[in-house]
C-alpha atoms as a PDB file:
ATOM      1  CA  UNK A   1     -31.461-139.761  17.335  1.00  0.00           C
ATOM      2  CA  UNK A   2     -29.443-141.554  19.766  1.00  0.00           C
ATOM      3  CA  UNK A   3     -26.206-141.205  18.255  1.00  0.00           C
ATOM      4  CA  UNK A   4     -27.074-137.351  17.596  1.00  0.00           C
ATOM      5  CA  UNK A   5     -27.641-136.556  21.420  1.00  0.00           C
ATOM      6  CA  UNK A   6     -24.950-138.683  22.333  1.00  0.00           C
ATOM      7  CA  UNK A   7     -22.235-137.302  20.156  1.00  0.00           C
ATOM      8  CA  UNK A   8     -21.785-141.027  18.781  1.00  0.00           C
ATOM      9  CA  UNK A   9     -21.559-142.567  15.306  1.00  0.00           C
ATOM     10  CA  UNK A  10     -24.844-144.448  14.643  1.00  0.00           C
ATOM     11  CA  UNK A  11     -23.124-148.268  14.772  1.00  0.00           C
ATOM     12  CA  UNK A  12     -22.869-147.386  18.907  1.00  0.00           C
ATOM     13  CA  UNK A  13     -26.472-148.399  19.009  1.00  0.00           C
ATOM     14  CA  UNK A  14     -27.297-150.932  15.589  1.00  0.00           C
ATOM     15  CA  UNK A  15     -27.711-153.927  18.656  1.00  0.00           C
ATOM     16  CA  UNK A  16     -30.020-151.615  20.271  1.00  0.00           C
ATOM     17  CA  UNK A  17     -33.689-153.340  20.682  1.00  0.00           C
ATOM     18  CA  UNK A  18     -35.508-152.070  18.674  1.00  0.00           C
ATOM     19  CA  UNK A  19     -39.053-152.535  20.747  1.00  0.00           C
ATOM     20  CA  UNK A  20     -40.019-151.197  24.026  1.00  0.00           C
ATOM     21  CA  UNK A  21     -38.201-153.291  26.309  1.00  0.00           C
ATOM     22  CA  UNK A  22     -37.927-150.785  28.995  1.00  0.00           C
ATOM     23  CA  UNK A  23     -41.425-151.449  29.962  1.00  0.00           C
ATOM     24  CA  UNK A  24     -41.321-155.063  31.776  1.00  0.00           C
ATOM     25  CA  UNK A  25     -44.502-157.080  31.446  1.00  0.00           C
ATOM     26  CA  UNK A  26     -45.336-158.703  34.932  1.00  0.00           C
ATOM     27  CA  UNK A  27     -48.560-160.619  36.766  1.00  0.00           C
ATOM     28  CA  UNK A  28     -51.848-158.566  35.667  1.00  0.00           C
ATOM     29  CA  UNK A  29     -53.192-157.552  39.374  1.00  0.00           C
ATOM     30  CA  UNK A  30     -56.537-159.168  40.340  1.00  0.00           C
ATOM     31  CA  UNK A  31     -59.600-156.081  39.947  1.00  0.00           C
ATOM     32  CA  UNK A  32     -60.685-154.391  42.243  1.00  0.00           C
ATOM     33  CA  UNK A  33     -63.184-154.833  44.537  1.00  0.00           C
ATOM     34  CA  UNK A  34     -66.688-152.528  43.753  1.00  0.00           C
ATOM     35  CA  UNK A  35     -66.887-151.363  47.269  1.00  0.00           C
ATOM     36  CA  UNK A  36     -64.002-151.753  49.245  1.00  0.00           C
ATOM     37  CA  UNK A  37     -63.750-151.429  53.012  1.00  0.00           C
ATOM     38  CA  UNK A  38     -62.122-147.733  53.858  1.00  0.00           C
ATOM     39  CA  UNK A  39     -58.739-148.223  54.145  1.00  0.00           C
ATOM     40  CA  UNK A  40     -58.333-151.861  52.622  1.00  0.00           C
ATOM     41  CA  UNK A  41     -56.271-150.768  49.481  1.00  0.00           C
ATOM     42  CA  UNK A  42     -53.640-149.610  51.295  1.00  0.00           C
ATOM     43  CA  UNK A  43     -52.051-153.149  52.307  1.00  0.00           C
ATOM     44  CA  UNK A  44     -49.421-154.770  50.533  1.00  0.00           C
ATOM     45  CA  UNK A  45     -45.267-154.745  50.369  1.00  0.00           C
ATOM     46  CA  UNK A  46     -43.857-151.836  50.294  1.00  0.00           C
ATOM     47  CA  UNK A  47     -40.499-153.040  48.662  1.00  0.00           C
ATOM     48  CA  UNK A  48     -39.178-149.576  47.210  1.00  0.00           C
ATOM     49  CA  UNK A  49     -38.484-147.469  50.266  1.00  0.00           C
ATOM     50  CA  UNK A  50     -35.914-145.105  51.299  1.00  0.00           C
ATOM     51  CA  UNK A  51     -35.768-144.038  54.300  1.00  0.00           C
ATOM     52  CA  UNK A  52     -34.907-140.324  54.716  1.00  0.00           C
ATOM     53  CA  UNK A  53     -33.894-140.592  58.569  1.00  0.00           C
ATOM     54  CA  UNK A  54     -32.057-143.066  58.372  1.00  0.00           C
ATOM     55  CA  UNK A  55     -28.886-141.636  56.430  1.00  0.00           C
ATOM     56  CA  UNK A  56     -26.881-138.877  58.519  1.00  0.00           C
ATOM     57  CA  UNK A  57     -27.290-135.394  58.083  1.00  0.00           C
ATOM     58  CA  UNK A  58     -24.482-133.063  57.067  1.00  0.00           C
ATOM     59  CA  UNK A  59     -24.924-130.122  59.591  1.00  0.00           C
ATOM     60  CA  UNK A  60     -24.325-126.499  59.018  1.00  0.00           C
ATOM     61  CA  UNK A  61     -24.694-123.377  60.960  1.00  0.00           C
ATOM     62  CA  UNK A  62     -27.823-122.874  60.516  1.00  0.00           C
ATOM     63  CA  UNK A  63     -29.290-126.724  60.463  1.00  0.00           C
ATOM     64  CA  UNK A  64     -28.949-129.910  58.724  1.00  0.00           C
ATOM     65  CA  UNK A  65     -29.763-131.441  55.786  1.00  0.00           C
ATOM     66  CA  UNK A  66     -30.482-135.094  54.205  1.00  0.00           C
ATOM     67  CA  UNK A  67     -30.075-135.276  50.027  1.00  0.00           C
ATOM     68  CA  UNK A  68     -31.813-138.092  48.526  1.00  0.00           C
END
């Protein structure tokens, strides 16, 4: 299938894993609590962030704009 929507001969891909290794395994979290205090689950790092205002708009005419 690979080598079909690629446009390449099959051999491209024979070192290919053949499991699901795009799926990493990591720490299982600790559950839940039953009742937690309003607000509480929202803590923790929030390591993936991109921050929109930070980049410079391009400005046009009629306003600017920020592509992400």
């Amino acid at each position: 299938m690979l080598a079909r929507n690629f446009g390449l001969t099959a051999s491209t891909f024979k070192n290919f894993p053949k499991s699901e290794v795009y799926i990493a395994k990591g720490p299982v979290p600790q559950p839940l609590p039953d009742n937690p205090k309003p607000g509480s689950l929202n803590e923790g790092a929030l390591t993936h962030r991109y921050r929109l205002l930070a980049q410079a708009p391009t400005a046009f005419p009629g306003g600017t704009m920020r592509i992400a």
